[in-house]
Protein backbone atom coordinates (compact mmCIF):
# COMPACT_ATOMS: atom_id res chain seq x y z
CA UNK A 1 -11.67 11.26 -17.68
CA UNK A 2 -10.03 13.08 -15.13
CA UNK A 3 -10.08 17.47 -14.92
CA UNK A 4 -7.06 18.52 -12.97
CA UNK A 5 -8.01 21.76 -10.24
CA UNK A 6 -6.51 23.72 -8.74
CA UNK A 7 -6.75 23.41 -4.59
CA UNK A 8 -8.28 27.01 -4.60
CA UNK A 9 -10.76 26.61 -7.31
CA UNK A 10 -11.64 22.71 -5.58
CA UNK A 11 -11.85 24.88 -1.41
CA UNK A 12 -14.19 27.40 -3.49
CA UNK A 13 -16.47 24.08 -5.00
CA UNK A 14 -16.75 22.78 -1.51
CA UNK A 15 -17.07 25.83 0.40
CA UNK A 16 -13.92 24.92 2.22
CA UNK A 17 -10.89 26.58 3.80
CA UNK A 18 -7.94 25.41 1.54
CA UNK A 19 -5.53 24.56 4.56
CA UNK A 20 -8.88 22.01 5.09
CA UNK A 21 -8.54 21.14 1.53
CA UNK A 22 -4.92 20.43 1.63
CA UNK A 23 -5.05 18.47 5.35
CA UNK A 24 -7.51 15.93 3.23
CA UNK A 25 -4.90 15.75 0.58
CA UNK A 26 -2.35 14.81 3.21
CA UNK A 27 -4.79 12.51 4.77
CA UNK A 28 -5.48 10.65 1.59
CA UNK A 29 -9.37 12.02 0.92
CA UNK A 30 -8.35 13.36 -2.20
CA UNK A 31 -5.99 12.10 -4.54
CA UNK A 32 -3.29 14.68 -5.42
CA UNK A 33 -2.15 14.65 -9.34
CA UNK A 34 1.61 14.28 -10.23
CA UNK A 35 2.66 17.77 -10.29
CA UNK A 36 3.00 19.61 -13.40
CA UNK A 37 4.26 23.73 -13.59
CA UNK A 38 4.23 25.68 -10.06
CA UNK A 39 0.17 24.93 -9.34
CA UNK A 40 -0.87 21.19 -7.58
CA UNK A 41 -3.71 19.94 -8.94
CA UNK A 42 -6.55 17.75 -7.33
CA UNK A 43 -9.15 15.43 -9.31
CA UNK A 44 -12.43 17.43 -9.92
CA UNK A 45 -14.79 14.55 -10.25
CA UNK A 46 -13.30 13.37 -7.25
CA UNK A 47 -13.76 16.77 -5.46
CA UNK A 48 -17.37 16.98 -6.81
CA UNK A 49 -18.09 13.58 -4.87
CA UNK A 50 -17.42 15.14 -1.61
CA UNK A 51 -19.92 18.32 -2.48
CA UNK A 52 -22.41 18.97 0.51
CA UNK A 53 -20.90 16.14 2.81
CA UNK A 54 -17.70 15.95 4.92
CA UNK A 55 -14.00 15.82 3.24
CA UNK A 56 -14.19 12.25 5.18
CA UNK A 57 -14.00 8.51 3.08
CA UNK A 58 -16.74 7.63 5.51
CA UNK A 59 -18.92 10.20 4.06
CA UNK A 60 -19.13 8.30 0.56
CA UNK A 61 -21.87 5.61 0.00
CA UNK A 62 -20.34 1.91 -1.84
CA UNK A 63 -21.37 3.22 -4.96
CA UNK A 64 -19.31 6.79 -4.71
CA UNK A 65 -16.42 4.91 -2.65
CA UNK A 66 -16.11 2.80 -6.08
CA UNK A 67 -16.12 6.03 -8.18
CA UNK A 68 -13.48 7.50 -5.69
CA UNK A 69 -10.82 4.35 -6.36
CA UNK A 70 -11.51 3.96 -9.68
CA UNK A 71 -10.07 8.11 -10.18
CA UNK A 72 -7.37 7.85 -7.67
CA UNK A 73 -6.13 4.32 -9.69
CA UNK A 74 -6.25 6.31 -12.91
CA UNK A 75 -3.93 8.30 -11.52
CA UNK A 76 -1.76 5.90 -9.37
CA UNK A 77 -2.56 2.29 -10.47
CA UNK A 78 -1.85 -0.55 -7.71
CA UNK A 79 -0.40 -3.80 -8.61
CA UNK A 80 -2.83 -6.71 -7.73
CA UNK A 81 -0.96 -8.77 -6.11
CA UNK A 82 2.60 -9.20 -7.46
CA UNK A 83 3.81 -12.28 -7.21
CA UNK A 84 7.32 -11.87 -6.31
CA UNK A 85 9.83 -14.70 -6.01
CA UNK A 86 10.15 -16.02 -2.70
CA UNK A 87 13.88 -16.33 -1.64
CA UNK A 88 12.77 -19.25 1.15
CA UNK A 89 11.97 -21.53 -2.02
CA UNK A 90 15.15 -21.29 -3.89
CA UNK A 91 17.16 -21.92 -0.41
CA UNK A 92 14.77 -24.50 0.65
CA UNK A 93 15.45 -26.42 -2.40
CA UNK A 94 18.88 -26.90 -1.79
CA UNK A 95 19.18 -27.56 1.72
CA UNK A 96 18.82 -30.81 3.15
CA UNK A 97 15.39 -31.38 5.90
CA UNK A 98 17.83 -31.85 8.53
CA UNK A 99 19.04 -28.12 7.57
CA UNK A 100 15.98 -26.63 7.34
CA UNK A 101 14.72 -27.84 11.07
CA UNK A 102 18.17 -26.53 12.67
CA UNK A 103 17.24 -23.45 10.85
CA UNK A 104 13.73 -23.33 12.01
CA UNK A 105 14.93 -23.79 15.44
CA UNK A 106 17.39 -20.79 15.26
CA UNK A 107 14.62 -18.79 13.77
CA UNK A 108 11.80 -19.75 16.42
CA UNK A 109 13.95 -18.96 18.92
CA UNK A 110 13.47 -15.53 17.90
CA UNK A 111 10.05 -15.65 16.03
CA UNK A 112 8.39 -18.14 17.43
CA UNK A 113 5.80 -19.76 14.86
CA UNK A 114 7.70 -19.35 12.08
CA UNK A 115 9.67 -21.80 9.75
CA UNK A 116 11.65 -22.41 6.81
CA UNK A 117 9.21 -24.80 5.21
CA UNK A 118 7.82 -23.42 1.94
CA UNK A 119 4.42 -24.98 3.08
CA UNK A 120 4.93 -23.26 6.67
CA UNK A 121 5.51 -19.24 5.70
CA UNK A 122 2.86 -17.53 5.31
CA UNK A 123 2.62 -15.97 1.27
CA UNK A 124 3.95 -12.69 0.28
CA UNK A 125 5.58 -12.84 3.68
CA UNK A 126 8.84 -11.22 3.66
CA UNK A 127 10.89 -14.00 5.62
CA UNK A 128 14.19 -14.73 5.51
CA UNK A 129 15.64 -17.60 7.33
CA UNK A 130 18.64 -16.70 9.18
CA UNK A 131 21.80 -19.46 8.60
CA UNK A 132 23.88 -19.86 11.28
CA UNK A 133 27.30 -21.05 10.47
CA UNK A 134 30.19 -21.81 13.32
CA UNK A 135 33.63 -22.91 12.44
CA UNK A 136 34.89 -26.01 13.58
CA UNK A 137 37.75 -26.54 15.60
């Protein structure tokens, strides 16, 4: 369960100066709650894990670093991994081999290492293979 506090009453826990309170806010130490009224709110279980150390990740031991994602994903949950459709397999599909080298040539001209072959692009990899067309005349 989380217990929003204040970023005075969370300095005063830690025998802090707030503006050193709110630079580990900004630096991502402690997770800031979703604003609600005219206060902002930090976690204080998360605060309380920082008591007696420095406002520094590297301070926390495995077992507290665990404790300190599992509150901050409460609050702002990461996907795991989402599998998003990849726009090189749909194209790649269509497009004859003989296509998809002249493409890879194009595109290594300017990446080198990279290529339009599903099997060749590395996953979750934002690539887009660039088509070249030139009228004829």
């Amino acid at each position: 369960m989380i217990t929003p506090i204040k970023y005075e009453e969370a300095s005063n826990l830690l025998g802090v100066a707030s503006g050193s309170l709110r630079h580990a806010v900004r630096r991502g130490v402690l997770t800031q709650l979703p604003r609600e009224g005219v206060y902002q709110h930090v976690i204080k279980e998360q605060v309380e894990l920082f008591r007696g150390k420095w406002l520094s990740l590297s301070s926390l031991d495995a077992k507290e670093r665990a404790i300190w994602q599992a509150l901050h994903d409460e609050v702002y949950p990461s996907p795991a991994n989402p599998v998003l459709p990849s726009p090189v397999s749909t194209l790649a599909n269509q497009l004859s081999p003989a296509t998809l080298d002249a493409i890879a040539r194009i595109n290594g001209a300017f990446h080198p290492g990279t290529s339009t072959r599903e099997s060749e692009v590395p996953q979750g990899s934002n690539f887009i293979p660039v088509l070249v067309l030139v009228p004829l005349t």
